[in-house]
Every structure is written in C-alpha cells, then in structure tokens.
PDB file of N, CA and C in Angstrom:
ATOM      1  N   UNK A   1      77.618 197.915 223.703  1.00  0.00           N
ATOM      2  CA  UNK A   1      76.877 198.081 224.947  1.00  0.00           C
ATOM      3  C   UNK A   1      76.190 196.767 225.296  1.00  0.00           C
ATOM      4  N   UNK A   2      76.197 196.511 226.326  1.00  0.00           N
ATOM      5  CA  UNK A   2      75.801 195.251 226.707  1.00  0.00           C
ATOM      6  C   UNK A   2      74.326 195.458 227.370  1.00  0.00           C
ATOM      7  N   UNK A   3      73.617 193.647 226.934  1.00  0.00           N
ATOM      8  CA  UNK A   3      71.805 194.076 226.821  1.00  0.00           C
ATOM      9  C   UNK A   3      71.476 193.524 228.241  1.00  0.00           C
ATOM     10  N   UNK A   4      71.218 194.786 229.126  1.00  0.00           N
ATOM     11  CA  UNK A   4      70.705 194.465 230.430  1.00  0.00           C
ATOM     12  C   UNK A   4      69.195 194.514 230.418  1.00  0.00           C
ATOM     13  N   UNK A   5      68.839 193.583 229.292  1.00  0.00           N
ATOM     14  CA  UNK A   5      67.291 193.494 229.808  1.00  0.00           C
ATOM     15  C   UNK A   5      67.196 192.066 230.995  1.00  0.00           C
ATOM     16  N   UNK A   6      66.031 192.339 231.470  1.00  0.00           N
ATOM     17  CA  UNK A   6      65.284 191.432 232.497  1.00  0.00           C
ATOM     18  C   UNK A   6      65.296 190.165 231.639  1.00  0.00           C
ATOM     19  N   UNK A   7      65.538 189.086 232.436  1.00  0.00           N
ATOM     20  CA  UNK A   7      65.140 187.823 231.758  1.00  0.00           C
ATOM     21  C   UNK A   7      63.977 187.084 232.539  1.00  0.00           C
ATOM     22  N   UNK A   8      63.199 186.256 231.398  1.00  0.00           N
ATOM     23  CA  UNK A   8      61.828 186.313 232.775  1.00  0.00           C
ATOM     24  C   UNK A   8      61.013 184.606 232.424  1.00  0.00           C
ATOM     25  N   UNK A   9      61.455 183.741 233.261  1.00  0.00           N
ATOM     26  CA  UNK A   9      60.886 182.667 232.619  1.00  0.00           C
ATOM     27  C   UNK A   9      59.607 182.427 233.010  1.00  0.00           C
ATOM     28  N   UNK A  10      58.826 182.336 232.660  1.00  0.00           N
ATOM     29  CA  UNK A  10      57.111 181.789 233.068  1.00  0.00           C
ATOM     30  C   UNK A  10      56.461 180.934 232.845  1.00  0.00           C
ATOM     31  N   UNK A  11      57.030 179.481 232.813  1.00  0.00           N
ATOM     32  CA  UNK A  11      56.420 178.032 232.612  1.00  0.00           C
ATOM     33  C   UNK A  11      56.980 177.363 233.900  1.00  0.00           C
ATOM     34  N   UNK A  12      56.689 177.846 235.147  1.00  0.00           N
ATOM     35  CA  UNK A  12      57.070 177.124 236.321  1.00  0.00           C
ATOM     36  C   UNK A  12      56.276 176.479 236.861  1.00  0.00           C
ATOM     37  N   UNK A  13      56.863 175.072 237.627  1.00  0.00           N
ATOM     38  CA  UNK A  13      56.219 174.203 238.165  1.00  0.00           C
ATOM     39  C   UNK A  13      56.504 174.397 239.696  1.00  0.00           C
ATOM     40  N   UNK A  14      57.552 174.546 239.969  1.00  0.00           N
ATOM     41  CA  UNK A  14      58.412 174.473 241.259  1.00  0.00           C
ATOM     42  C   UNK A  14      59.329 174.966 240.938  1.00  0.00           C
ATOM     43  N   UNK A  15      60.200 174.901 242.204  1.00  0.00           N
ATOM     44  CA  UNK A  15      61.701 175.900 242.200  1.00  0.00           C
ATOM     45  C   UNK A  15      62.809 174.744 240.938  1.00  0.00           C
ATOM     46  N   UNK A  16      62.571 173.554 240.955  1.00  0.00           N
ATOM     47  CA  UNK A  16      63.384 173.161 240.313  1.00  0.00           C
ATOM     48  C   UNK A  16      63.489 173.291 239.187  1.00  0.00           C
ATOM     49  N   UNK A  17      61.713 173.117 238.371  1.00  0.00           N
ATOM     50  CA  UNK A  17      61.736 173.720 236.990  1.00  0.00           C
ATOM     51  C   UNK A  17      62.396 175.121 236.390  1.00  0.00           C
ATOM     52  N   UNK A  18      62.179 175.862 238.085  1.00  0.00           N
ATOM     53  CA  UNK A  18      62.499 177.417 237.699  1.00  0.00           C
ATOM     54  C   UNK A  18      63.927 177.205 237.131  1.00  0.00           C
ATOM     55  N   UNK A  19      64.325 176.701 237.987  1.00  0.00           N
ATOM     56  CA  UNK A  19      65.762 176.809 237.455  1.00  0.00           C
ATOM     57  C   UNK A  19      66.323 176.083 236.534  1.00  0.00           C
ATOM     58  N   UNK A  20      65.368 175.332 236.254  1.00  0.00           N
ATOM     59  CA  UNK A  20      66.038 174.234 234.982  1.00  0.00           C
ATOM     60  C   UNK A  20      65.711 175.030 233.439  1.00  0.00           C
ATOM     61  N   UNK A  21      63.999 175.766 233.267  1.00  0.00           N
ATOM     62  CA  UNK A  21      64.071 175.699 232.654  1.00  0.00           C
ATOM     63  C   UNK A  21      64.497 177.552 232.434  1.00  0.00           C
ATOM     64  N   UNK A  22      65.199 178.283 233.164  1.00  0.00           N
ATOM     65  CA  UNK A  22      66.093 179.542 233.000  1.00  0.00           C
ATOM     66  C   UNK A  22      67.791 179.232 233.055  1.00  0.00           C
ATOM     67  N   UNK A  23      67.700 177.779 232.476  1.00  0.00           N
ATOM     68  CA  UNK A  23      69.079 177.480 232.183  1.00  0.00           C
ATOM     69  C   UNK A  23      69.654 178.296 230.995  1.00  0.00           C
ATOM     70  N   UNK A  24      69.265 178.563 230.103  1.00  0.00           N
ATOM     71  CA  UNK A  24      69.164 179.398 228.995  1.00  0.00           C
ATOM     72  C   UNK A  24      70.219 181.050 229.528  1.00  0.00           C
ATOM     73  N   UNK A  25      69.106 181.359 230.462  1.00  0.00           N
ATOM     74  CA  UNK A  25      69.474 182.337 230.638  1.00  0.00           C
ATOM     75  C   UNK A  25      70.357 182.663 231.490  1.00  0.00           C
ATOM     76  N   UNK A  26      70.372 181.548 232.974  1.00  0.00           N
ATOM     77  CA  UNK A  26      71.458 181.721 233.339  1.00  0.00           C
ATOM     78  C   UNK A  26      72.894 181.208 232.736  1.00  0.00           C
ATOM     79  N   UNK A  27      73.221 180.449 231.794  1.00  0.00           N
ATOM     80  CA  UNK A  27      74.462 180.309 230.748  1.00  0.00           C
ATOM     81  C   UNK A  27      74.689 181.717 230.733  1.00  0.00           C
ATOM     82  N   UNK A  28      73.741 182.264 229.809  1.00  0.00           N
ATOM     83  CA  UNK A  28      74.098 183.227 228.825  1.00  0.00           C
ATOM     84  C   UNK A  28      74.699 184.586 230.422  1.00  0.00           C
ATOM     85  N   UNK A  29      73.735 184.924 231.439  1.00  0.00           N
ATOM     86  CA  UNK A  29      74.700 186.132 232.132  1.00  0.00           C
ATOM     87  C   UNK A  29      75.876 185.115 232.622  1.00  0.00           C
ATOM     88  N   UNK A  30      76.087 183.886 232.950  1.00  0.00           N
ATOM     89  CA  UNK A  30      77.587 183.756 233.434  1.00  0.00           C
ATOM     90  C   UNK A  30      78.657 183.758 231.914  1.00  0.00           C
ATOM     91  N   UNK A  31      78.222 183.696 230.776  1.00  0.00           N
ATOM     92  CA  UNK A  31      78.850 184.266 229.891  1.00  0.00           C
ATOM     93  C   UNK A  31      79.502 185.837 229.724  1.00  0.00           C
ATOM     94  N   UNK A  32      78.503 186.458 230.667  1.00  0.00           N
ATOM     95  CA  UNK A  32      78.580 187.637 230.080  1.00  0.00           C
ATOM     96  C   UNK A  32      79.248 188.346 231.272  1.00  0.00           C
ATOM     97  N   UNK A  33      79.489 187.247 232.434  1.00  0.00           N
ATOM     98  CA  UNK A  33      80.206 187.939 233.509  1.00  0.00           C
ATOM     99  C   UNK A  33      79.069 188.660 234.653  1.00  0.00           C
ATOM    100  N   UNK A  34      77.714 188.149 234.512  1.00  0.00           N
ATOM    101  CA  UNK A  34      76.817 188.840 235.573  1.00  0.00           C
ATOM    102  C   UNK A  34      76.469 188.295 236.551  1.00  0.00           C
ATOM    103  N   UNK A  35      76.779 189.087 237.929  1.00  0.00           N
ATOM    104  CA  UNK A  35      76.410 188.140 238.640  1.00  0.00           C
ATOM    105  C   UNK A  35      75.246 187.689 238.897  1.00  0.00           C
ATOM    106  N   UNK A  36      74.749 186.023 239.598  1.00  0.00           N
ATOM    107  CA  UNK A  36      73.913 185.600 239.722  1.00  0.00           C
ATOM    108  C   UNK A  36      73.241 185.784 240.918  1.00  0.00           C
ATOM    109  N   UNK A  37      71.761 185.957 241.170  1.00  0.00           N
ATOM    110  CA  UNK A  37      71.258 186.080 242.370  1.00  0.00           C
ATOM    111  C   UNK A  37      69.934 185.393 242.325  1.00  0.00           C
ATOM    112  N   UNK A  38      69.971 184.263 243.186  1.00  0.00           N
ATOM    113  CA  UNK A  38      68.774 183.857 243.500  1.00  0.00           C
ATOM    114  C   UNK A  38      67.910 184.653 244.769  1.00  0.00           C
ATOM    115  N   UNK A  39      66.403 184.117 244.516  1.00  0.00           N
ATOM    116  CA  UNK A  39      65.547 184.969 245.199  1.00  0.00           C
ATOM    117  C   UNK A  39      64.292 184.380 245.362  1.00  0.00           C
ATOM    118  N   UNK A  40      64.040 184.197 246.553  1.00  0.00           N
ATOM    119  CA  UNK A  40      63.353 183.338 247.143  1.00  0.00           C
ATOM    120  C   UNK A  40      63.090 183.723 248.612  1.00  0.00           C
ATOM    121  N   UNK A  41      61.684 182.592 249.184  1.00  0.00           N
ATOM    122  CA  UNK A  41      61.324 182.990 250.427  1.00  0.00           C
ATOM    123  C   UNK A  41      63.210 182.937 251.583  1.00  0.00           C
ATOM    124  N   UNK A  42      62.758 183.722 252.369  1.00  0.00           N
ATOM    125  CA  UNK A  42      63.570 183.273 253.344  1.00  0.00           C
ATOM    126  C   UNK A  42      64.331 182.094 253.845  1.00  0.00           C
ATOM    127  N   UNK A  43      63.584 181.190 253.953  1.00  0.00           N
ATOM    128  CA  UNK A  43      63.381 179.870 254.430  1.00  0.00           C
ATOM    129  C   UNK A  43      63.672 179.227 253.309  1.00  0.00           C
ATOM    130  N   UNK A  44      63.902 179.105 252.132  1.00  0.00           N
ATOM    131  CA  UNK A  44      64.051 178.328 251.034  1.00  0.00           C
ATOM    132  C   UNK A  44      64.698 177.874 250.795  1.00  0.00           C
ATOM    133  N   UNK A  45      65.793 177.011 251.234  1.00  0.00           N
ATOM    134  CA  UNK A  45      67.147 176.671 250.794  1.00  0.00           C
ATOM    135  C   UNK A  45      67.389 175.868 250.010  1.00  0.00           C
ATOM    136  N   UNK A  46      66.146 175.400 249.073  1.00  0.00           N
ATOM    137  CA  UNK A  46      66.225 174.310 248.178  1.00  0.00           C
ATOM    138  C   UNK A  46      66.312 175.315 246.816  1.00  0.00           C
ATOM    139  N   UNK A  47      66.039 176.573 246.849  1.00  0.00           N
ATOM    140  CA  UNK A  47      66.629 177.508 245.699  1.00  0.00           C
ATOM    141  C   UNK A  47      67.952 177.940 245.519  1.00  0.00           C
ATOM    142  N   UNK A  48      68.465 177.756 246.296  1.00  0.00           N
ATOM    143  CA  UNK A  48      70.170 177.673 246.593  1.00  0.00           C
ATOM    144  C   UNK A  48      70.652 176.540 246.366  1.00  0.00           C
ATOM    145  N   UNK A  49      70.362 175.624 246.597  1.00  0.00           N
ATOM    146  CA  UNK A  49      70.938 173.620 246.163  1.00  0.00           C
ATOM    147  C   UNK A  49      70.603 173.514 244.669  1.00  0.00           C
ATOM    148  N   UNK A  50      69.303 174.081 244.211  1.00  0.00           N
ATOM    149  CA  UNK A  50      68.740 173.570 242.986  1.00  0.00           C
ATOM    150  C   UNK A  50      69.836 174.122 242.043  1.00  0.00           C
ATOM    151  N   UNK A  51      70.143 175.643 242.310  1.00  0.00           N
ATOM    152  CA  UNK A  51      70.487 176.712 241.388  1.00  0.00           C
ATOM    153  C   UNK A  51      72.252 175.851 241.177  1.00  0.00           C
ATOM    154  N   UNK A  52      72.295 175.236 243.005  1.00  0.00           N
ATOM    155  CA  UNK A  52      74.067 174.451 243.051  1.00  0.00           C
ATOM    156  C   UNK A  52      74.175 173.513 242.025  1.00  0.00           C
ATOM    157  N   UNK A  53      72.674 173.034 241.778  1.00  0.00           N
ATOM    158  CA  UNK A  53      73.037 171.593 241.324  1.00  0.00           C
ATOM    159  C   UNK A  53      72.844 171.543 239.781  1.00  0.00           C
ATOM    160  N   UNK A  54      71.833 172.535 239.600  1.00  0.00           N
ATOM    161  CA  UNK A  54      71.876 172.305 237.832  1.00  0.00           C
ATOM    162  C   UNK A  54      73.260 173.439 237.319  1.00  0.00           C
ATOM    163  N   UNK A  55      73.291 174.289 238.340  1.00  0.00           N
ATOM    164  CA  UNK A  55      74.339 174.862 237.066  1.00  0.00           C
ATOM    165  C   UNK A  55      75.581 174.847 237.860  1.00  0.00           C
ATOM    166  N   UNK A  56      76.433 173.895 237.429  1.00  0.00           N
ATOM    167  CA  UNK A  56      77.537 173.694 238.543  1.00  0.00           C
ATOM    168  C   UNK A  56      78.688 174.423 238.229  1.00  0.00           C
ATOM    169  N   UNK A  57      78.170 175.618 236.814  1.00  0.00           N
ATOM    170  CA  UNK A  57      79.301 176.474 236.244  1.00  0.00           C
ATOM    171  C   UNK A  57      79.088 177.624 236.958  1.00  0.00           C
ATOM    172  N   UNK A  58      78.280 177.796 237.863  1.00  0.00           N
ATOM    173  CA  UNK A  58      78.034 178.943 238.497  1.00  0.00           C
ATOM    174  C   UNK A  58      78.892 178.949 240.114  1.00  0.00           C
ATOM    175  N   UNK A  59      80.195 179.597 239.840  1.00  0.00           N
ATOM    176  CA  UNK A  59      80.823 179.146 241.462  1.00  0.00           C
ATOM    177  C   UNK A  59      80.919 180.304 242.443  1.00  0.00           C
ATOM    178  N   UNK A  60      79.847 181.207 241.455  1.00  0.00           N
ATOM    179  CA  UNK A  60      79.481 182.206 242.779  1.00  0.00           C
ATOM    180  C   UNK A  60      78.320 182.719 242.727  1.00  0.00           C
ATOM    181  N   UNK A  61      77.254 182.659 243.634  1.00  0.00           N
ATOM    182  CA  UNK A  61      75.994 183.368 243.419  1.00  0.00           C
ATOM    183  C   UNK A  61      75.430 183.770 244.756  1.00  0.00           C
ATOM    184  N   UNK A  62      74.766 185.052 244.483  1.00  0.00           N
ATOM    185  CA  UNK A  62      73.974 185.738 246.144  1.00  0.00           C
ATOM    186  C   UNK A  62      72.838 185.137 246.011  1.00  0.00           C
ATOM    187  N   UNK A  63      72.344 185.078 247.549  1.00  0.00           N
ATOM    188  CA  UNK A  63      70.849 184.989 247.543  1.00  0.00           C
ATOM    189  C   UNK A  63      69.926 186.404 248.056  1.00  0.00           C
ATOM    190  N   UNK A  64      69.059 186.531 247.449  1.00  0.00           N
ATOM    191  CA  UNK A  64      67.890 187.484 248.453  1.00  0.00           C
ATOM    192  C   UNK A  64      66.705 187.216 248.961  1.00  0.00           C
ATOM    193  N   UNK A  65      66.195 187.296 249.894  1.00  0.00           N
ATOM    194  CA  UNK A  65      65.032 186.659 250.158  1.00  0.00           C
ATOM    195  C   UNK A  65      63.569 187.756 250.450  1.00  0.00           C
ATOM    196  N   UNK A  66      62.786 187.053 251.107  1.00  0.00           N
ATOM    197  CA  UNK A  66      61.278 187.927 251.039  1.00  0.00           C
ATOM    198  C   UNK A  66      60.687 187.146 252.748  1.00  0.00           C
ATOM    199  N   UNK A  67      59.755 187.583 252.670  1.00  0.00           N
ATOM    200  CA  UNK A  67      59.139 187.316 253.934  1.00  0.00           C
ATOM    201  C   UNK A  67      57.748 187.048 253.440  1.00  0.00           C
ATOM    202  N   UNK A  68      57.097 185.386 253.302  1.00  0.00           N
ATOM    203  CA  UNK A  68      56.157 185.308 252.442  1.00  0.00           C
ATOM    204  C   UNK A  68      54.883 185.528 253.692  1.00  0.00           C
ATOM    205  N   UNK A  69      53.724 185.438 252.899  1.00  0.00           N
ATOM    206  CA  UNK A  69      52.346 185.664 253.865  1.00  0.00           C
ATOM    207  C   UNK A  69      51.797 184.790 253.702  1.00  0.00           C
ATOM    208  N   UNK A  70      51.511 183.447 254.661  1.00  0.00           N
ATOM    209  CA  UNK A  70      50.252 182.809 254.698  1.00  0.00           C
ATOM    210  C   UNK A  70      49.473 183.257 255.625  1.00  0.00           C
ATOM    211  N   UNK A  71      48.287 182.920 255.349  1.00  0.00           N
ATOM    212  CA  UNK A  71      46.644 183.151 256.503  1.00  0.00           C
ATOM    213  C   UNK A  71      47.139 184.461 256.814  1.00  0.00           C
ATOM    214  N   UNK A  72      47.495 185.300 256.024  1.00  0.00           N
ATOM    215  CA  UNK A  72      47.103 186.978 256.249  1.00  0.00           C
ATOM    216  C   UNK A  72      48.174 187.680 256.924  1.00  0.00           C
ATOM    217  N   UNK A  73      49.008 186.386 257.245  1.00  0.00           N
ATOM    218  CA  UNK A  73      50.435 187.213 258.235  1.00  0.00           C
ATOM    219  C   UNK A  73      51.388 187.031 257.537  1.00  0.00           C
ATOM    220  N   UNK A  74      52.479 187.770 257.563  1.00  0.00           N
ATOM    221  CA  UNK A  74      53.797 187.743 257.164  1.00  0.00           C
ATOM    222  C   UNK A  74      54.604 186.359 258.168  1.00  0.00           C
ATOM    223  N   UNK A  75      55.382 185.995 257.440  1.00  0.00           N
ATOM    224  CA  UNK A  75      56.029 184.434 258.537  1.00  0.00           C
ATOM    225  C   UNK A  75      57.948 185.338 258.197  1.00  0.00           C
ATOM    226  N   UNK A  76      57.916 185.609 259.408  1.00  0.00           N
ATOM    227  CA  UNK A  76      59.164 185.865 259.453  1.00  0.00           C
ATOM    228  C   UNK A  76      60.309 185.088 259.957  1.00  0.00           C
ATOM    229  N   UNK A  77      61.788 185.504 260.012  1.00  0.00           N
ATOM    230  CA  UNK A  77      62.497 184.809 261.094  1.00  0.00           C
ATOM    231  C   UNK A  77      62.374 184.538 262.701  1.00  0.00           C
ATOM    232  N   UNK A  78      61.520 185.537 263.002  1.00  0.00           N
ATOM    233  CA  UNK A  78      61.101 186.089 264.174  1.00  0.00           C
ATOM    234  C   UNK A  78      59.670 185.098 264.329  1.00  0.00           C
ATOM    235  N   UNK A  79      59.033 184.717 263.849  1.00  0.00           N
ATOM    236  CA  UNK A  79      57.685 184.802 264.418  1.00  0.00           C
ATOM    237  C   UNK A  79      56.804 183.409 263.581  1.00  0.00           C
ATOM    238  N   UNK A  80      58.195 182.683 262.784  1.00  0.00           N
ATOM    239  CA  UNK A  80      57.761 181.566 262.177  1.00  0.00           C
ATOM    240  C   UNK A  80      57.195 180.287 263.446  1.00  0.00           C
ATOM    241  N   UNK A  81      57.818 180.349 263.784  1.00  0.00           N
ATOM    242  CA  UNK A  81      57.559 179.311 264.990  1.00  0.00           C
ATOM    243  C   UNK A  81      55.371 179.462 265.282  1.00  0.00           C
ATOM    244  N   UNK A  82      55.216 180.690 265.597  1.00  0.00           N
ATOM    245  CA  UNK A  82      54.000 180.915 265.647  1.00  0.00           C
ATOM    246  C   UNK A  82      52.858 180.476 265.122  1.00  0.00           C
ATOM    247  N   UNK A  83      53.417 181.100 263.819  1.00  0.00           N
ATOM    248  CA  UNK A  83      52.243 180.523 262.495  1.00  0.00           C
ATOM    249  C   UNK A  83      52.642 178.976 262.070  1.00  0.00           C
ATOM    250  N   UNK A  84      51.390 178.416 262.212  1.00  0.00           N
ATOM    251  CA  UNK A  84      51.143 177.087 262.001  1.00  0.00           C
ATOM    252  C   UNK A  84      51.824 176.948 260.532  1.00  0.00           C
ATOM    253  N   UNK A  85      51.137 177.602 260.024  1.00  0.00           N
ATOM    254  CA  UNK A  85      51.749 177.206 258.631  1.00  0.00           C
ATOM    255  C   UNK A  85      53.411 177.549 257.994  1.00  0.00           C
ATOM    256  N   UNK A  86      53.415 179.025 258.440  1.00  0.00           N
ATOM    257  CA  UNK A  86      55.002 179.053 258.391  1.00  0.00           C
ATOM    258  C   UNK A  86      56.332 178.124 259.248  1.00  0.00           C
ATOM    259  N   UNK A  87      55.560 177.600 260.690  1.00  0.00           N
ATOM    260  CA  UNK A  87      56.437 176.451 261.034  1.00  0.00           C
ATOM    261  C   UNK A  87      56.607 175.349 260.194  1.00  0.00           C
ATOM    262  N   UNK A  88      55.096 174.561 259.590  1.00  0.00           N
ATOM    263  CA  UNK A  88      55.118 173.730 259.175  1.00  0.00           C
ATOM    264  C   UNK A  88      56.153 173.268 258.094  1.00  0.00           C
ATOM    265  N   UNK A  89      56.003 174.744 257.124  1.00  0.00           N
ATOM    266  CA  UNK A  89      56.825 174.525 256.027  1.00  0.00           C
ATOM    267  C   UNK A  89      58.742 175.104 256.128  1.00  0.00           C
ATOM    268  N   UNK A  90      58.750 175.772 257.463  1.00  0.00           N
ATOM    269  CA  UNK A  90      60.383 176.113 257.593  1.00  0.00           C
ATOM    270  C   UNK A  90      60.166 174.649 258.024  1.00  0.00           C
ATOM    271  N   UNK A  91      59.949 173.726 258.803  1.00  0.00           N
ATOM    272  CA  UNK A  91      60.599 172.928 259.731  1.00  0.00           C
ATOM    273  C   UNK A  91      61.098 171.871 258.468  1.00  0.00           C
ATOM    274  N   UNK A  92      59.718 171.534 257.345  1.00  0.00           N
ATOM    275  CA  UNK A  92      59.983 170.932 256.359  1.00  0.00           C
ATOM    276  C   UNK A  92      61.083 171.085 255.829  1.00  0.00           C
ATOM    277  N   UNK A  93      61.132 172.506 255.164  1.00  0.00           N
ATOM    278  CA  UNK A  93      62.398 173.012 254.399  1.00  0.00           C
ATOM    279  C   UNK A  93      63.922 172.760 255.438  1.00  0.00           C
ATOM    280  N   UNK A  94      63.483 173.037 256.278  1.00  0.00           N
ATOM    281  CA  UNK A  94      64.869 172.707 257.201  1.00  0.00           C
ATOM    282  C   UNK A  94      65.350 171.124 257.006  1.00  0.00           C
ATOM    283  N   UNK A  95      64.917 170.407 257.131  1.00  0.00           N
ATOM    284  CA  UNK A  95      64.712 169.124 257.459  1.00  0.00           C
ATOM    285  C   UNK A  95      65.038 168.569 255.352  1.00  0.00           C
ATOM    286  N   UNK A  96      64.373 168.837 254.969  1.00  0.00           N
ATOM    287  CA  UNK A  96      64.574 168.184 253.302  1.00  0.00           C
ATOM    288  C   UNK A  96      65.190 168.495 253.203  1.00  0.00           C
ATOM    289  N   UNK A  97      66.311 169.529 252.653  1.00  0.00           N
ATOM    290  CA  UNK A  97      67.039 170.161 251.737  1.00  0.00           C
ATOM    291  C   UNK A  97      68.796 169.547 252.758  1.00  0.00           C
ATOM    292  N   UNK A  98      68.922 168.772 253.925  1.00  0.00           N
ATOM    293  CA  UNK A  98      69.838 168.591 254.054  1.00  0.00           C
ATOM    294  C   UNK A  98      70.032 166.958 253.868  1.00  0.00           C
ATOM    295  N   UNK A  99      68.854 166.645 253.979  1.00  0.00           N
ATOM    296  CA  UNK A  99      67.970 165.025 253.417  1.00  0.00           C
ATOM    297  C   UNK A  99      68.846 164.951 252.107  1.00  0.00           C
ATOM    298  N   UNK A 100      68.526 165.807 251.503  1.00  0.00           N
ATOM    299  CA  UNK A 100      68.342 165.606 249.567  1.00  0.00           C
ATOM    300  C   UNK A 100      70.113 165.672 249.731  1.00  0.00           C
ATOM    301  N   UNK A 101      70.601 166.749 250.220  1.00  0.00           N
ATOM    302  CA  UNK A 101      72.495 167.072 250.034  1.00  0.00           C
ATOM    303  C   UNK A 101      72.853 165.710 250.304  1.00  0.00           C
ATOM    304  N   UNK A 102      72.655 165.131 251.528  1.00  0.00           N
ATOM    305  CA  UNK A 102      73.519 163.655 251.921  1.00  0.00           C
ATOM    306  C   UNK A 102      73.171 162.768 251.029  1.00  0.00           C
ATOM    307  N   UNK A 103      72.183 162.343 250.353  1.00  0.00           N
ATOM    308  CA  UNK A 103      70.998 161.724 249.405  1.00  0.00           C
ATOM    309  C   UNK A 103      72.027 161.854 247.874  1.00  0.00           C
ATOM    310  N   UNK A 104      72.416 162.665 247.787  1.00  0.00           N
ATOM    311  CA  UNK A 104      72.978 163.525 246.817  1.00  0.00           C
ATOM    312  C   UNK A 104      71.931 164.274 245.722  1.00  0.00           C
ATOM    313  N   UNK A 105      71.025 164.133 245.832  1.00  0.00           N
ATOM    314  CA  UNK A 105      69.940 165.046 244.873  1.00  0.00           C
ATOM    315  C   UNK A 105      70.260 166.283 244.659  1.00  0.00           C
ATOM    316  N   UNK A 106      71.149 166.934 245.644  1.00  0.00           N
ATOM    317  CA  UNK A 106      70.774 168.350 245.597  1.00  0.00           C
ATOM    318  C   UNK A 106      73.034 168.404 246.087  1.00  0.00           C
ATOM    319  N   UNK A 107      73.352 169.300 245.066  1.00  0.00           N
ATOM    320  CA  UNK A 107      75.035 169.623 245.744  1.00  0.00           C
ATOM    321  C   UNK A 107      74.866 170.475 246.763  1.00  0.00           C
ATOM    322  N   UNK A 108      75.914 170.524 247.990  1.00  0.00           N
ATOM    323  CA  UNK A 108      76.236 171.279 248.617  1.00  0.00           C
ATOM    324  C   UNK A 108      76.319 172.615 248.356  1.00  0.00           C
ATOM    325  N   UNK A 109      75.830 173.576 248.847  1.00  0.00           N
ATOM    326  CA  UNK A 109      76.013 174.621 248.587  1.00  0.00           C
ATOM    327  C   UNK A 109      76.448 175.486 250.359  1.00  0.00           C
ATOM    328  N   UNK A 110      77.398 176.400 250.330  1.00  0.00           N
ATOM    329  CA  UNK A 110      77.882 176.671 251.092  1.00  0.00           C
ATOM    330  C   UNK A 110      77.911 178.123 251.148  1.00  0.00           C
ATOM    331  N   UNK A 111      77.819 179.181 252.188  1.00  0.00           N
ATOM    332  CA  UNK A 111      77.973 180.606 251.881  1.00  0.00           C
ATOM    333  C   UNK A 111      78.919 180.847 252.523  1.00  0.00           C
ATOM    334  N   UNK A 112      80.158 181.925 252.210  1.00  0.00           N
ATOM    335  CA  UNK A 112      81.162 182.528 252.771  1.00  0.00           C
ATOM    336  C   UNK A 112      81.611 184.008 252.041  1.00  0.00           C
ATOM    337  N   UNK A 113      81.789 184.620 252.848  1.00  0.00           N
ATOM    338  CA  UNK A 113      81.812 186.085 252.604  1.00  0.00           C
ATOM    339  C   UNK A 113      80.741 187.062 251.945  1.00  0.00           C
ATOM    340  N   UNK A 114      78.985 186.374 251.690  1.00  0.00           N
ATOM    341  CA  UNK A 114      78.161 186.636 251.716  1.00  0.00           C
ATOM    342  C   UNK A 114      77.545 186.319 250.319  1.00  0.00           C
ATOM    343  N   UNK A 115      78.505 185.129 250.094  1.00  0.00           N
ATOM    344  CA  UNK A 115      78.014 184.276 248.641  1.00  0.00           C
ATOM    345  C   UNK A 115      78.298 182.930 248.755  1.00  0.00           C
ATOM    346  N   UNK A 116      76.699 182.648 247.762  1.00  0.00           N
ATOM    347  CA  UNK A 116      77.120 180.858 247.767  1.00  0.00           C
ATOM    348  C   UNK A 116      78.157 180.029 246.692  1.00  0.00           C
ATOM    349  N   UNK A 117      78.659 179.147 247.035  1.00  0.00           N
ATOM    350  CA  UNK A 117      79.611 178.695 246.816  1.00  0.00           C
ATOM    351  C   UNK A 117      78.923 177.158 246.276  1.00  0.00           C
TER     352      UNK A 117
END
C-alpha cells in the first residue's frame, strides 16, 4: 500500500526556498508516479517557473490557486486593479517572472490541456 501521507516543509523563506528545499519530497512523489500540484496566490507565476526550474524532472504539473487578502479585501482577478496593493504586486509579478524567463533565471513554463509543461 502506498504512503499517502501529507508532506509538509516549514523552513521557508520565499517561493524559491519552498521549492528548493521540498526537493526531497517532490523526487520522492515523481518516483512514485504522483501527480504534482503547485499552489499558490493567483497571480503567482513565479511558483510555476521556480517549481520549472529546480525540478526539470517534473514534465507535468497542475497549478491551484487562492485569492489572497491584503488591507482586509480579497484581491481577485476581477477587482485587482482596484486595490492598491493587489495591483501593485500583480503588475510586479506580471512584469518579473517574464524578466527572469528571457534572463534565463527561471525555465519556461507553459500550460496546455490544463497542465504545466
């Protein structure tokens, strides 16, 4: 029987550590044939490049996302533009994470048929 416990890393700095230092664990489910799913704000697309770039054995993974809250509001797809702060940081995230791909810091990551590639 195979051990579907939770794997849970908790020495994070940023998204990159996250994923560097749950290298461990993500080896071990693409060993085991599980799929991978990152999960992150909406807007995050540097959790999708990071996850591209350290584990480049991973050639298929979903994303899921959340709808985070600064200053008391939810920042959605809808209504980011609004909040000062949720613009600030989509426009950022928009803007870096295609910076870093051409840069090469970060691999391409691509979605088709409702996984990244």
């Amino acid at each position: 029987m195979a051990d579907n416990s939770i794997r849970v890393e908790e020495q994070i700095a940023n998204t990159w550590q996250n994923v560097e230092l749950s290298l461990p664990f993500l080896r071990e489910a693409i060993s085991r044939g599980v799929p991978l799913t990152v999960v992150s704000k909406w807007y995050h697309r540097r959790a999708v490049h990071a996850l591209r770039t350290l584990l480049p054995g991973a050639d298929v993974f979903y994303a899921i996302s959340w709808e985070p809250l600064y200053a008391g509001a939810l920042v959605t797809r809808d209504n980011w533009p609004k909040s000062p702060d949720g613009r600030r940081r989509v426009i950022r995230e928009w803007q870096e994470t295609p910076r870093r791909v051409a840069e090469g810091s970060y691999r391409n990551a691509a979605k088709t048929d409702g996984a990244w590639h």
